[in-house]
Protein backbone atom coordinates (compact mmCIF):
# COMPACT_ATOMS: atom_id res chain seq x y z
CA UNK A 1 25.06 11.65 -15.17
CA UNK A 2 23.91 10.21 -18.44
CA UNK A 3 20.84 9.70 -20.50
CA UNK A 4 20.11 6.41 -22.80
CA UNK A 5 18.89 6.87 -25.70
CA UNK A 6 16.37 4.82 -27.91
CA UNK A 7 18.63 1.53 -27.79
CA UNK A 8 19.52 1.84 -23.76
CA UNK A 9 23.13 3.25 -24.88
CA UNK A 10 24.49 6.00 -22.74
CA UNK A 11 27.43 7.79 -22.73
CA UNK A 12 28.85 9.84 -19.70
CA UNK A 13 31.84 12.65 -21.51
CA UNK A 14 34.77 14.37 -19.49
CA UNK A 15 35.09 11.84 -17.27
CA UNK A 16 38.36 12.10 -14.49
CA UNK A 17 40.55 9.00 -14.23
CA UNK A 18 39.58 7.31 -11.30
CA UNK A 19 37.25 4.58 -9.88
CA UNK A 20 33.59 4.66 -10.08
CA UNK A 21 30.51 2.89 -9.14
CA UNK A 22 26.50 3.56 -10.90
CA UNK A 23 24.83 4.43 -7.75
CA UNK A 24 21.70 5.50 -9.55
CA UNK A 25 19.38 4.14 -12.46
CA UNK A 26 15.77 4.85 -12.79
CA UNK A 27 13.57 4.52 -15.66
CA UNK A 28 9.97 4.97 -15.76
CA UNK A 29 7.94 1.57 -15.03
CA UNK A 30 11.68 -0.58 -14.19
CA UNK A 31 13.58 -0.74 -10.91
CA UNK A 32 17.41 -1.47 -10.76
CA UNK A 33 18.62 -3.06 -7.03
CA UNK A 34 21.61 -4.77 -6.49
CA UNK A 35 20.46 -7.67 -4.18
CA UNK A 36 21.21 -7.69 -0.66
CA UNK A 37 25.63 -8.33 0.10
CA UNK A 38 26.17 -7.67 -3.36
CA UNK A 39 29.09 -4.83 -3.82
CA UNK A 40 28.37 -2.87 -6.89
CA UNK A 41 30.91 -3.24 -9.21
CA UNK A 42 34.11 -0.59 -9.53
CA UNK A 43 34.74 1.06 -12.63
CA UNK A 44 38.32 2.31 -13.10
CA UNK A 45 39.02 4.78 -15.93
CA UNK A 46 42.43 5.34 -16.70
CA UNK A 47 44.03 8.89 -18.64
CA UNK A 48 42.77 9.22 -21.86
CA UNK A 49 40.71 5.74 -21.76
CA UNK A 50 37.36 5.21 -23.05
CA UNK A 51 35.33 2.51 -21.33
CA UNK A 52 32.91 0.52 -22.91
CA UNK A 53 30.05 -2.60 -22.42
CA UNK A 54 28.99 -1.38 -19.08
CA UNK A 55 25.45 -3.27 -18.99
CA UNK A 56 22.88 -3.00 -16.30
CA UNK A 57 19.85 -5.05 -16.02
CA UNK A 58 16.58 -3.02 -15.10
CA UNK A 59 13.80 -5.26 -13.50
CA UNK A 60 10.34 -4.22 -14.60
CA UNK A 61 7.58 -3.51 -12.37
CA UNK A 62 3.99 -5.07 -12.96
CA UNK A 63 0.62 -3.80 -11.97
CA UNK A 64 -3.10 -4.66 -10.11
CA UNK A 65 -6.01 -3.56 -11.33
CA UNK A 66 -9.43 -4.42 -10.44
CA UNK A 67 -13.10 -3.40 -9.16
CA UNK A 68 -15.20 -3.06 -6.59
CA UNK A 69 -18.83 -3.01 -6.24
CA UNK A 70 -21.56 -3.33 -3.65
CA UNK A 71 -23.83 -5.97 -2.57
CA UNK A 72 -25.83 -5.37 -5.61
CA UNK A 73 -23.53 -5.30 -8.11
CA UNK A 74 -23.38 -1.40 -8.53
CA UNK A 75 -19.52 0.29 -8.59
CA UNK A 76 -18.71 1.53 -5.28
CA UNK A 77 -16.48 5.00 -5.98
CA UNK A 78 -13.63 6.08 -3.42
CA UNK A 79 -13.39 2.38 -2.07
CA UNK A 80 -9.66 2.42 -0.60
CA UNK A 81 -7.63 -0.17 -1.76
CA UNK A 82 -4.75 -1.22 -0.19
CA UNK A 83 -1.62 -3.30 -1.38
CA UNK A 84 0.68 -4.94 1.39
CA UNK A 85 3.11 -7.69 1.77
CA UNK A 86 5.77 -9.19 4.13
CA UNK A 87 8.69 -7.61 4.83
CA UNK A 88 11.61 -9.30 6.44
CA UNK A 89 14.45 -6.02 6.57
CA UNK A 90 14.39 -5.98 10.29
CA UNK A 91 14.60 -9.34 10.57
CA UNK A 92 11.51 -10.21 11.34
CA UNK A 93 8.47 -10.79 9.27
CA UNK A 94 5.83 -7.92 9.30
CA UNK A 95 2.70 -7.15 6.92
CA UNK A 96 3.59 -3.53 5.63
CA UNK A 97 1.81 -1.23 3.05
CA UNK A 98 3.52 -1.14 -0.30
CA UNK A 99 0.74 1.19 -2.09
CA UNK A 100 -2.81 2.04 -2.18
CA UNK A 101 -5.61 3.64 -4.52
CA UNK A 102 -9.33 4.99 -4.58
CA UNK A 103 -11.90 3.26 -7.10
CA UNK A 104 -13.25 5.43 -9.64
CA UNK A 105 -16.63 6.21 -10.78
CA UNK A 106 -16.69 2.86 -12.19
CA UNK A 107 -15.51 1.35 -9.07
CA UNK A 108 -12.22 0.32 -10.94
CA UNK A 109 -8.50 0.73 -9.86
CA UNK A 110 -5.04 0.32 -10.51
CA UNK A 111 -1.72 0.04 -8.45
CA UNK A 112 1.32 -0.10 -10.67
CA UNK A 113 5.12 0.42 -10.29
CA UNK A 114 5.11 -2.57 -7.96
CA UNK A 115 8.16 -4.86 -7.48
CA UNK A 116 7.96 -9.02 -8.55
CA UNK A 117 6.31 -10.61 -5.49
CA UNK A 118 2.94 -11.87 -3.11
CA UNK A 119 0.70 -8.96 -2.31
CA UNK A 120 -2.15 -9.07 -0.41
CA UNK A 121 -4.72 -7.02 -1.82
CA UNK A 122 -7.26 -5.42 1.12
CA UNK A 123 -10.50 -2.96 -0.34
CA UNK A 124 -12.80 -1.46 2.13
CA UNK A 125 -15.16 1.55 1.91
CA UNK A 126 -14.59 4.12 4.47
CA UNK A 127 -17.65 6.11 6.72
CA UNK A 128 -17.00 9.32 4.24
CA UNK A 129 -17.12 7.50 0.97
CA UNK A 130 -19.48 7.76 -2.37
CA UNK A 131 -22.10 5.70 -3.81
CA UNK A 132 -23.07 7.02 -7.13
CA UNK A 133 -21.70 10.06 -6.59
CA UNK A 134 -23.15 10.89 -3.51
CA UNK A 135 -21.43 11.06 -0.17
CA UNK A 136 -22.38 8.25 2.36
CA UNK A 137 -24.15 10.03 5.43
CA UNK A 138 -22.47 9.23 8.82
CA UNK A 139 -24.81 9.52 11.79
CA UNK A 140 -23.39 10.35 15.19
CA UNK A 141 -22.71 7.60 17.60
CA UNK A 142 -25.32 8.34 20.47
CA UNK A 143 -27.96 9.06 17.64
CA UNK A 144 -31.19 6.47 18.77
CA UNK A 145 -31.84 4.63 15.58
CA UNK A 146 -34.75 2.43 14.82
CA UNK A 147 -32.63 0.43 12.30
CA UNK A 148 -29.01 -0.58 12.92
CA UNK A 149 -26.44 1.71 10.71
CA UNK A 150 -24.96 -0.31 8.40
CA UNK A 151 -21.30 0.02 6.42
CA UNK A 152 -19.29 -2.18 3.87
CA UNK A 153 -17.07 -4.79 5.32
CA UNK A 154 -13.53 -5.10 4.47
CA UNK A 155 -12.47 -7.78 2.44
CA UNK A 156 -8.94 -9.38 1.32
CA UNK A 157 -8.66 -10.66 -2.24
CA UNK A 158 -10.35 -13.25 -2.99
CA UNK A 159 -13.45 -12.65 -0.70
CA UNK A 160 -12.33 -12.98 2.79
CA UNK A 161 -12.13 -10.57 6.28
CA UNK A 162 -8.94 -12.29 7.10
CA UNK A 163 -5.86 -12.85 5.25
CA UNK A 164 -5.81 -15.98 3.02
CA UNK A 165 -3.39 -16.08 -0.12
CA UNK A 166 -1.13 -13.72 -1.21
CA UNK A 167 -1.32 -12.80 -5.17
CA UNK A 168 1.61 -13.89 -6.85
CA UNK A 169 2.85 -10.93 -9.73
CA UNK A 170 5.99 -11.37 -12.05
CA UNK A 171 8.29 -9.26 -12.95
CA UNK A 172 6.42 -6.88 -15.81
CA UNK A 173 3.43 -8.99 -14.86
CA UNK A 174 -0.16 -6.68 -14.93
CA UNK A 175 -2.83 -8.88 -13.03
CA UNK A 176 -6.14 -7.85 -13.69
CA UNK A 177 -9.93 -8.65 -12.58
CA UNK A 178 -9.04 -8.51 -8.97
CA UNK A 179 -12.46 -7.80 -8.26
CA UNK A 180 -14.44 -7.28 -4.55
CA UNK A 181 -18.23 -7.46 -3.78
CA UNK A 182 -18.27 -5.86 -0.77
CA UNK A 183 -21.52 -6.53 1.54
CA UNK A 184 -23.23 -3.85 3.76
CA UNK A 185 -23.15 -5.19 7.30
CA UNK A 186 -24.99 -3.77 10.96
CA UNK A 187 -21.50 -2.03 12.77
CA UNK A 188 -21.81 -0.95 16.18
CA UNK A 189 -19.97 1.55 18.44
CA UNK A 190 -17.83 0.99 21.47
CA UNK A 191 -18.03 3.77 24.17
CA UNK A 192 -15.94 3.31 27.63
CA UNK A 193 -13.47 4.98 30.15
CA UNK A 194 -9.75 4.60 31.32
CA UNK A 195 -7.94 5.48 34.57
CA UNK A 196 -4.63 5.07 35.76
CA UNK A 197 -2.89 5.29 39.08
CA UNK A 198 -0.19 8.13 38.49
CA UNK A 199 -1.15 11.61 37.37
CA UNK A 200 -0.29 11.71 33.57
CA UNK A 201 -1.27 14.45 30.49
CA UNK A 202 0.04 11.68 28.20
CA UNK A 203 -2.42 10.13 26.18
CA UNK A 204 -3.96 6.61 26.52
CA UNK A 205 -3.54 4.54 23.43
CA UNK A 206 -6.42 2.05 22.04
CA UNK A 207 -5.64 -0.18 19.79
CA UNK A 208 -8.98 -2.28 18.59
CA UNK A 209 -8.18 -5.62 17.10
CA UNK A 210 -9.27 -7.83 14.72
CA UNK A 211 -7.57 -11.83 14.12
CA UNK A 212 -4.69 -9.72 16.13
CA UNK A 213 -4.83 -6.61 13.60
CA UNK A 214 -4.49 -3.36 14.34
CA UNK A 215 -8.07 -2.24 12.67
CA UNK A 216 -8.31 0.80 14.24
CA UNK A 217 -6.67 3.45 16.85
CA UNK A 218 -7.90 6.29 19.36
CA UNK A 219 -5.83 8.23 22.04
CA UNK A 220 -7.44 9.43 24.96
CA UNK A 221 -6.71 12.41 27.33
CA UNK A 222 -6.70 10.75 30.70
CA UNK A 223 -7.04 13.87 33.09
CA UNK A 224 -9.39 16.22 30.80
CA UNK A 225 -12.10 13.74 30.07
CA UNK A 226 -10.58 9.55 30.27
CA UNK A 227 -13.79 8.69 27.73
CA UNK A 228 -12.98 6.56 24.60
C-alpha cells in the first residue's frame, strides 16, 4: 500500500516479482471505478525491476446544497432531505436512495461525495421535527380536534409531490440554491382491520401508496389485535 504525495506520485518499496493489479484507490472528495466489463490492468514486476508511469484517473465527486423554508418564508430546521436516483444493477430500473441530510438552523443543507449523474432531490418535514427551535407537537390520532392538524407536504425539486426532472450534476460539479417552500397542509389518519383465513402470528404488511410509491409502511399482528 502506498501514499501520494503533493504531486499524486506514489511509490510502493520491496515489492516481490510477480503480477499485480490496484484493487484500491480512495482519496477524499474523488472516486476511482473501473467501468462495468473492464479487467483492471496486470502489472508484472520482474527481479530487480523498477516499474514506472502507472497513472490512474480519479473521478471527482460534486455536491447539493440548498434550503428549505415554510409557507412563510421562515427556515424550517431538521427538514429531511433525501437524494435518490435510478439504478439499473439488477437489471431493472429502480428509484434508490443515494444519501440524505437534515436542514440546519437556517434551514440549509448539503449532500456531497456524490457520483456524476440525475438525482432527484425529495425534502419533507417529519411529525417530530423543529420550527425555530422548537419541537413540532404531534397530537394522538383519536384526539377530537376542532381544527384539522396540519403538517408540511413533501415536495421533489423543483416544487412538485411527484417526480418531475432529475438534476443533472457533473463530475466535481457543486449545484447550489436547490431551494423548497414547503406548504402546511390538513393530513388525516387512516384507522381499519385485517383478517385472514388461516391461523398465522406473522405479521400483516401495509404498504400506503402514493402515484404507486411506497410513502409509508405498518405491520400488523393479525391474532393479538388485526387493527391498523
Amino acid at each position: 500500500m502506498g501514499v501520494t504525495d503533493d504531486g499524486g506520485r506514489f511509490q510502493i518499496a520491496n515489492v516481490q516479482p510477480g503480477r499485480y493489479q490496484v484493487e484500491y484507490l480512495r482519496a477524499q472528495g474523488f472516486n476511482y471505478r473501473v467501468a462495468p466489463g473492464v479487467r483492471r490492468a496486470d502489472v508484472t514486476v520482474g527481479e530487480d525491476q523498477h516499474v514506472g508511469n502507472i497513472a490512474h484517473e480519479m473521478i471527482p465527486l460534486g455536491a447539493i446544497g440548498g434550503k428549505v423554508e415554510d409557507d412563510s418564508g421562515d427556515p424550517l430546521q431538521n427538514a429531511q432531505i433525501q437524494v435518490w436516483h435510478y439504478d439499473y444493477s439488477s437489471g431493472e430500473r429502480k428509484l434508490v436512495t443515494v444519501d440524505a441530510a437534515i436542514t440546519d438552523d437556517r434551514g440549509q443543507f448539503r449532500i456531497f461525495n456524490l457520483e456524476a449523474g440525475g438525482y432527484f432531490v425529495h425534502a419533507w418535514m417529519p411529525p417530530d421535527g423543529q420550527r425555530d427551535g422548537q419541537r413540532l407537537q404531534t397530537l394522538p390520532a383519536n384526539l377530537h380536534r376542532t381544527s384539522p392538524e396540519t403538517r408540511y407536504e413533501a415536495f421533489f425539486y423543483p416544487n412538485a409531490s411527484d417526480i418531475m426532472q432529475d438534476l443533472q450534476l457533473a463530475a466535481g460539479g457543486e449545484v447550489e440554491g436547490i431551494n423548497f417552500r414547503l406548504r402546511s397542509v390538513p393530513v388525516y389518519h387512516i384507522r381499519g382491520a385485517a383478517w385472514r383465513d388461516v391461523p398465522d402470528d406473522a405479521p400483516l404488511d401495509f404498504d400506503f401508496r402514493k402515484s404507486s410509491r411506497i410513502w409509508a409502511s405498518r405491520s400488523i399482528c393479525h391474532r393479538t389485535c388485526g387493527k391498523l
